[in-house]
Protein backbone atom coordinates (compact mmCIF):
# COMPACT_ATOMS: atom_id res chain seq x y z
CA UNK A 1 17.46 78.03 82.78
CA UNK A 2 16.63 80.96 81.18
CA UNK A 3 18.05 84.53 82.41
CA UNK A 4 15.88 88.18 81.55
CA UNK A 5 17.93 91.18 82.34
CA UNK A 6 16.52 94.75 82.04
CA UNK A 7 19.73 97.40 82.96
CA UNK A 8 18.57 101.13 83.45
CA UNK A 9 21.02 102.47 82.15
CA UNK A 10 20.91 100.83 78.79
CA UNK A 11 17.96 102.32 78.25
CA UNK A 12 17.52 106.36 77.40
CA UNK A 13 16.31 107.88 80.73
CA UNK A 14 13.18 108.87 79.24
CA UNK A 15 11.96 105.67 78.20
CA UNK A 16 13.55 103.55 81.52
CA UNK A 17 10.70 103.13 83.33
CA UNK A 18 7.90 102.45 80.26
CA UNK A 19 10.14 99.54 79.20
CA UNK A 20 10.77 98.28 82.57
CA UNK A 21 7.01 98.44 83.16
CA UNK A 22 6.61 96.22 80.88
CA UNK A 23 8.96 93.78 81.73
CA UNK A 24 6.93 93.71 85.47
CA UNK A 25 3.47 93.28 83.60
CA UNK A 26 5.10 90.50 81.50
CA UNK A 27 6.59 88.60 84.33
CA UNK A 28 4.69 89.24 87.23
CA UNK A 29 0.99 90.38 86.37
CA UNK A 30 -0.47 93.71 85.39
CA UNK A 31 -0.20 96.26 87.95
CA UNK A 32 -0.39 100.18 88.24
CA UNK A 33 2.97 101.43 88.63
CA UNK A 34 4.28 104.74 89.42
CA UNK A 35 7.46 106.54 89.76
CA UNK A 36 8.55 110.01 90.98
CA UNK A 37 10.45 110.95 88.00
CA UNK A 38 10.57 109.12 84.76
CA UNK A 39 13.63 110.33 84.18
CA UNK A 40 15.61 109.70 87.87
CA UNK A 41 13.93 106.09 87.27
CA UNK A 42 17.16 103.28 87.89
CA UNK A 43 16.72 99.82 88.04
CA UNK A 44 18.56 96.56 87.75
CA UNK A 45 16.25 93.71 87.21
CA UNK A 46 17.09 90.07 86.57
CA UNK A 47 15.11 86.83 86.29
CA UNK A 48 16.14 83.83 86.45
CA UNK A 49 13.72 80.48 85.38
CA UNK A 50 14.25 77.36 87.04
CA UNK A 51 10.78 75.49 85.83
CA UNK A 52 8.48 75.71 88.91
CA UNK A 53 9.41 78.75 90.22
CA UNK A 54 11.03 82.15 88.94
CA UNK A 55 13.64 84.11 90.57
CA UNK A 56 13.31 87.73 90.42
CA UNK A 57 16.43 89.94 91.80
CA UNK A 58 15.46 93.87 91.70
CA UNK A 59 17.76 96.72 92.59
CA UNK A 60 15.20 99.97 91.78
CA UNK A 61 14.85 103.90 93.04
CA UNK A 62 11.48 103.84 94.71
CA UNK A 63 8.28 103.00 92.43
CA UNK A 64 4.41 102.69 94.33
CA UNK A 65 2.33 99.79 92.72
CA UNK A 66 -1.25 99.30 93.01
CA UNK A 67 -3.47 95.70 91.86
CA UNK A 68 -6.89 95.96 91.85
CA UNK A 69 -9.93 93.69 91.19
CA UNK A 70 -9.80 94.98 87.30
CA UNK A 71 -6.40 93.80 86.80
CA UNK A 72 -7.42 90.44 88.70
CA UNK A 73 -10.42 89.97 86.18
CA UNK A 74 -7.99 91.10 83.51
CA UNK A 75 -5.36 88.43 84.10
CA UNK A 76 -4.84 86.27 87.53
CA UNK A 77 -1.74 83.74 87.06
CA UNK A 78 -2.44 82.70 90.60
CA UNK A 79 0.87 83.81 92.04
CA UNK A 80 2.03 84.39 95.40
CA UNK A 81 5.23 86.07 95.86
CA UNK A 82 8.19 85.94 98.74
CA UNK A 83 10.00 89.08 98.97
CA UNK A 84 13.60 89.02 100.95
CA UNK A 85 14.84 92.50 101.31
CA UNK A 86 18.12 93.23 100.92
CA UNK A 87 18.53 96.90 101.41
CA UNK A 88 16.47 99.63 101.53
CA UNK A 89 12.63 98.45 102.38
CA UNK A 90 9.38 97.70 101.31
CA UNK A 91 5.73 97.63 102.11
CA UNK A 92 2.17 96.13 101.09
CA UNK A 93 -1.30 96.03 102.15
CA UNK A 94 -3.64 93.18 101.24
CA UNK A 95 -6.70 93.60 102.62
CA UNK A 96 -7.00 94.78 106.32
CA UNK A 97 -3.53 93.84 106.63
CA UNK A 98 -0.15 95.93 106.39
CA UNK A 99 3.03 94.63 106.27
CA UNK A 100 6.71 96.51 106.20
CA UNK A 101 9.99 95.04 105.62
CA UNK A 102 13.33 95.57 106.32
CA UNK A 103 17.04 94.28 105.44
CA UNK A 104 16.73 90.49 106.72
CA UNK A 105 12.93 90.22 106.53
CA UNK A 106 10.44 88.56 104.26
CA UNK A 107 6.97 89.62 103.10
CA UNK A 108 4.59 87.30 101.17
CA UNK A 109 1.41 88.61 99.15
CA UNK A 110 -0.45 87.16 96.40
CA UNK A 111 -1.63 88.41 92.57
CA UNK A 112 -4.98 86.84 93.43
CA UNK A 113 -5.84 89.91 95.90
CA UNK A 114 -6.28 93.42 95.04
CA UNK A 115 -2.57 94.77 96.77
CA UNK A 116 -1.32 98.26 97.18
CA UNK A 117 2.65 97.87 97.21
CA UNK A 118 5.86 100.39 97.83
CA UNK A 119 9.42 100.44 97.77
CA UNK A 120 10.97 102.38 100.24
CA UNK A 121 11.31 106.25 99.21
CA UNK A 122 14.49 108.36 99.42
CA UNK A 123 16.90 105.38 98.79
CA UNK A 124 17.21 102.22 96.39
CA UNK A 125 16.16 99.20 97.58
CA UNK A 126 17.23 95.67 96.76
CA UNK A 127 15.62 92.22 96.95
CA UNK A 128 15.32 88.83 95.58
CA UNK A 129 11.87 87.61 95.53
CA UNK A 130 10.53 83.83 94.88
CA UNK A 131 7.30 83.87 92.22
CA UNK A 132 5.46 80.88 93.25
CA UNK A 133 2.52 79.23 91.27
CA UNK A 134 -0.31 78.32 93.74
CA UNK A 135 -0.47 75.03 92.30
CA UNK A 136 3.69 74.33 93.21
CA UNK A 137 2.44 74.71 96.83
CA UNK A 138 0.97 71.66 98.76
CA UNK A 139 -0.71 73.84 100.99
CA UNK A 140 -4.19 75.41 101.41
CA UNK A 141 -4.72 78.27 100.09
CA UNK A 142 -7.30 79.25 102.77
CA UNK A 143 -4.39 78.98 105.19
CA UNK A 144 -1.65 80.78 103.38
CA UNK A 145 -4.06 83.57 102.16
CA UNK A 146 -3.70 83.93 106.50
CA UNK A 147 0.07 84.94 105.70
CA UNK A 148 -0.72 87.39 102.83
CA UNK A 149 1.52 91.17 103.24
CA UNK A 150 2.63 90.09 106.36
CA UNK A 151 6.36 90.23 108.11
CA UNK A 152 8.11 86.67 107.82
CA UNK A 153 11.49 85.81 109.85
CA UNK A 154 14.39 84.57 107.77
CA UNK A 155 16.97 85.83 110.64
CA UNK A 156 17.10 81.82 111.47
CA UNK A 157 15.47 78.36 111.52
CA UNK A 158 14.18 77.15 107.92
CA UNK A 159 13.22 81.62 106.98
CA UNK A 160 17.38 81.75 107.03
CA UNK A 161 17.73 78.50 105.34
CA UNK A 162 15.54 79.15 102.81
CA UNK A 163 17.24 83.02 102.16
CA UNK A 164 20.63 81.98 102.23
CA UNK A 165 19.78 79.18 98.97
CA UNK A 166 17.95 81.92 97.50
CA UNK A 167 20.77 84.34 97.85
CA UNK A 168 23.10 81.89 96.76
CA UNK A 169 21.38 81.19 93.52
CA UNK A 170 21.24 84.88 92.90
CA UNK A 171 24.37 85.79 93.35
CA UNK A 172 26.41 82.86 92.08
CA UNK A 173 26.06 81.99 88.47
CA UNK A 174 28.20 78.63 89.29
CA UNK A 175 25.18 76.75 90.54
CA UNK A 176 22.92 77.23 88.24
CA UNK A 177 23.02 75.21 84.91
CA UNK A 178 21.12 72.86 82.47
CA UNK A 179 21.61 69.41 84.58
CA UNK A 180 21.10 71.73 88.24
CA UNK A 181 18.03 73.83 87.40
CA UNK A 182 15.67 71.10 88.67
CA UNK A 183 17.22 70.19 91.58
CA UNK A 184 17.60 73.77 92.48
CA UNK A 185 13.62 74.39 92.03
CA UNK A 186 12.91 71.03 93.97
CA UNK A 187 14.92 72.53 96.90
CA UNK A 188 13.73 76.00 97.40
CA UNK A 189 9.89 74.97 96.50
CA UNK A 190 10.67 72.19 99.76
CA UNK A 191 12.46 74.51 101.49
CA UNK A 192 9.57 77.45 100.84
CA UNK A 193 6.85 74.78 101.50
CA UNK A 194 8.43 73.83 105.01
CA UNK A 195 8.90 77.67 105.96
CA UNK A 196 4.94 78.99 105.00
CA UNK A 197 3.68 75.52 106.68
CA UNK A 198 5.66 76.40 109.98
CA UNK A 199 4.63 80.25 109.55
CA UNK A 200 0.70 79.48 109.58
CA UNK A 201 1.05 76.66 111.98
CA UNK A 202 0.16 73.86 109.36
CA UNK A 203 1.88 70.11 110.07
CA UNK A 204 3.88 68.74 107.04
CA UNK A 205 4.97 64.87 107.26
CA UNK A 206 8.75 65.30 108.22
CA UNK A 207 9.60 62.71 104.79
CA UNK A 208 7.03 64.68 102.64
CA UNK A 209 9.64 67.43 101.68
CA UNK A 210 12.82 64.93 101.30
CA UNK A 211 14.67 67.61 99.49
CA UNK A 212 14.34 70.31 102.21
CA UNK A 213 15.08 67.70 104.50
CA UNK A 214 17.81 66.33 102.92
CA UNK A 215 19.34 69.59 102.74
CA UNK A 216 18.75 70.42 106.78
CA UNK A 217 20.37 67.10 107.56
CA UNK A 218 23.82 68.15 105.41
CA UNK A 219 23.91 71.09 107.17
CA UNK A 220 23.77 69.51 110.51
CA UNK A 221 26.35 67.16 109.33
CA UNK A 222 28.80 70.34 108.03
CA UNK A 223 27.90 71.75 111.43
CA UNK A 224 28.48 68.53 113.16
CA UNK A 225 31.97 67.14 111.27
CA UNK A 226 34.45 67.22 114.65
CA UNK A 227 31.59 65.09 117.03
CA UNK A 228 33.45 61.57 116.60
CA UNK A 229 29.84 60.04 117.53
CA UNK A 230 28.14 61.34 114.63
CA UNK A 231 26.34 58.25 112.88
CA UNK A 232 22.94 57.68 111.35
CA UNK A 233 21.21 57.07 114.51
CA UNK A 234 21.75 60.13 116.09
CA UNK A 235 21.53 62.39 112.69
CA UNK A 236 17.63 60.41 112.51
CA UNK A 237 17.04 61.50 116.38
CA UNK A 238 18.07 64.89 115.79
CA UNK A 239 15.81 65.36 113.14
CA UNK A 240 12.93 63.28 114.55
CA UNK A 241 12.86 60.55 111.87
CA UNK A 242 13.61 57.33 111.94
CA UNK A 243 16.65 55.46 110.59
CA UNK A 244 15.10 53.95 107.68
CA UNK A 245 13.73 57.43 106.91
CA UNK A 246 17.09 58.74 106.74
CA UNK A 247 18.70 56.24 104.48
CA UNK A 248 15.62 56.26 101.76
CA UNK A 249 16.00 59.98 101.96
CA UNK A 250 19.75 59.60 100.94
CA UNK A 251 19.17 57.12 98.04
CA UNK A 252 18.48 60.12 96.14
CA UNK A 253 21.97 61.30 96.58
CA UNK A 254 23.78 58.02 95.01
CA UNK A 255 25.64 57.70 98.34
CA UNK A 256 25.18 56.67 102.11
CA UNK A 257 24.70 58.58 105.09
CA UNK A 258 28.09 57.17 106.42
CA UNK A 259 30.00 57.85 103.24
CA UNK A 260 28.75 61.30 102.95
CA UNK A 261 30.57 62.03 106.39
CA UNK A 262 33.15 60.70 105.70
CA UNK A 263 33.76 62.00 102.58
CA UNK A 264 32.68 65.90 104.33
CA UNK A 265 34.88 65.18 106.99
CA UNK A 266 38.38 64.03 104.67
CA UNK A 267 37.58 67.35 102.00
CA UNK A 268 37.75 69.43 105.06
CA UNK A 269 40.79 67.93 106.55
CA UNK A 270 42.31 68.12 102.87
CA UNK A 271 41.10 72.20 102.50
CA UNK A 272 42.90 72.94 106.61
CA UNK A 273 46.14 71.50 105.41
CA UNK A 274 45.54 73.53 102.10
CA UNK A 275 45.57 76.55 104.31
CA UNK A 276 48.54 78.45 104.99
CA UNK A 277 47.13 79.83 107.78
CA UNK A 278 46.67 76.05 109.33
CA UNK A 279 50.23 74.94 108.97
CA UNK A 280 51.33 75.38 112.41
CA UNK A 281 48.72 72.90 113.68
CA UNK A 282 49.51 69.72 113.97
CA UNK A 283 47.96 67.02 111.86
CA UNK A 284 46.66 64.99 114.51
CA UNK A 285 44.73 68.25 116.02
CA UNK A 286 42.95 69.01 112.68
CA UNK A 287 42.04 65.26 112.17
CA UNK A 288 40.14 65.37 115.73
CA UNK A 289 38.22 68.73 114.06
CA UNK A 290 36.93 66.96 111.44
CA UNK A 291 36.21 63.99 113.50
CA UNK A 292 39.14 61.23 113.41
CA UNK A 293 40.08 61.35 117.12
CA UNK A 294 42.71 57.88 116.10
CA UNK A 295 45.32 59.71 113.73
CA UNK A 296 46.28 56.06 112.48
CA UNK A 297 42.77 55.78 111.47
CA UNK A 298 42.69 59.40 109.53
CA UNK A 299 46.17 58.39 108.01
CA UNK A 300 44.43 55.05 106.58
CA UNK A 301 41.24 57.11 105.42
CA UNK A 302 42.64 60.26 104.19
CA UNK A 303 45.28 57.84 101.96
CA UNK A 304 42.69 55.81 100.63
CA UNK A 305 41.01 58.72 99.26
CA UNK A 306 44.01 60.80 98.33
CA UNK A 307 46.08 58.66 97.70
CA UNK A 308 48.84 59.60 99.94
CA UNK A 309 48.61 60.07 103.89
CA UNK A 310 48.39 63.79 105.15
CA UNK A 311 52.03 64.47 105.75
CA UNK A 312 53.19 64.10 102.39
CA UNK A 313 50.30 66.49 101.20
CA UNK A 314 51.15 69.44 103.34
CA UNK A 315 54.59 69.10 102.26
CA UNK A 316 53.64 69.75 99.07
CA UNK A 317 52.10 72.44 100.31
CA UNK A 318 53.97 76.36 99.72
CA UNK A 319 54.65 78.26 102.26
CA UNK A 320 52.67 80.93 103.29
């Protein structure tokens, strides 16, 4: 993965927003850009490349843009972009069409279209935005052209999803690395794929995304740990697949649907008798929250894995 930073305030004030410029025209395409003062010009801009698809994080003092059909004959890379607002806001106009964003929304817009763009004046916005070939996306373009500079959800459903992976890649150098990189672009270009579809009302095969899917369905199972009847027939009916669908769908992870719960449900009875705050609960009450409503039976499991049954570990436990 390879990281670009531009800092501000490396830079001498009066050349900030010239070099930072051309970082934009470099990464994204060439645009007008315009500032109020040159020299008030602060910005924070990282990106980060995971193969398919860049990662640009942008903390800036309000800048206008402007693409028009000369830049477009000058250079089209045939990107669309997905812009999730942090603070501040942002606007763009593609076309007839006029979208505005706020902390917790998403706007999409493409490099193919002539685009007039705008960061909130009178305070600093923030936001992490997706840069998407056209060609990563399985979709017609006809149809997601029907999206372009409008407001997106990402309070919820797959939008939320989809913003909380980005934000966690942006804000947690831990995940990303050499051997993760692709598995990180295969799951936010799934992820992306299965929230545009839903937005313009196109159907996607439920298996055709198996990494978005595959990342729903461990949710649900984090979300799901103390239901003792959790199994792989009722994680497939939940999700509207069938049981066969589930298990290929899991090859991919080395292990089974039925170890991964059980091995979800023992590392969170192992991190509540880790916490201090958990040691007046009885053993027997945090082994029917993660599911093991038989204590015998979470004694048997919980040693197998550990290698000593749950007593002996919170005694080893300090006190809080």
């Amino acid at each position: 993965m390879r990281l670009t930073v531009f800092r501000g305030e490396g830079v001498p004030a009066r050349e900030r927003f010239d070099s930072w410029r051309t970082l934009v025209h470099s990464s994204h395409a060439p645009v007008d850009i315009w500032t109020d003062g040159d020299s008030d010009f602060r910005a924070v801009h990282r990106l980060l490349d995971l193969g398919a698809v860049t990662l640009s994080e942008l903390s800036s003092t309000p800048v206008r843009t402007r693409r028009t059909r000369r830049h477009i004959r000058q250079s089209d890379p045939e990107l669309y972009f997905l812009s999730f607002i942090r603070a501040g806001g942002a606007a763009v106009q593609q076309g007839r069409t006029h979208g505005t964003a706020e902390p917790g929304d998403v706007l999409f817009y493409s490099m193919s279209h002539a685009h007039e763009g705008r960061l909130a004046p009178g305070r600093p916005t923030q936001m992490v935005e997706l840069i998407l070939p056209r060609s990563s996306l399985p979709l017609p373009s006809a149809q997601l052209d029907r999206l372009l500079a409008t407001r997106l959800p990402a309070n919820s459903g797959l939008g939320g999803m989809l913003r909380d992976v980005v934000g966690r890649i942006a804000d947690d150098p831990s995940v990303n690395g050499p051997a993760t990189t692709p598995v990180l672009a295969r799951t936010v270009l799934d992820l992306t794929t299965s929230f545009l579809a839903r937005s313009a009302a196109l159907e996607v095969p439920p298996d055709a995304l198996p990494n978005a899917l595959l990342f729903r369905i461990q949710d649900f199972i984090q979300r799901n740990l103390a239901d003792p009847d959790l199994n792989p027939p009722a994680i497939a009916a939940a999700h509207h697949i069938s049981p066969r669908t589930l298990h290929r769908i899991f090859r991919t992870t080395g292990v089974t649907v039925a170890a991964h719960i059980r091995e979800a449900r023992l590392e969170r009875a192992r991190l509540a008798l880790a916490d201090p705050a958990m040691r007046a609960v009885p053993i027997r009450v945090i082994a029917a929250s993660c599911g093991f409503p038989r204590p015998a039976e979470f004694t048997r499991a919980y040693r197998a894995r550990f290698g000593r049954p749950p007593s002996d570990f919170r005694l080893d436990e300090p006190a809080a």
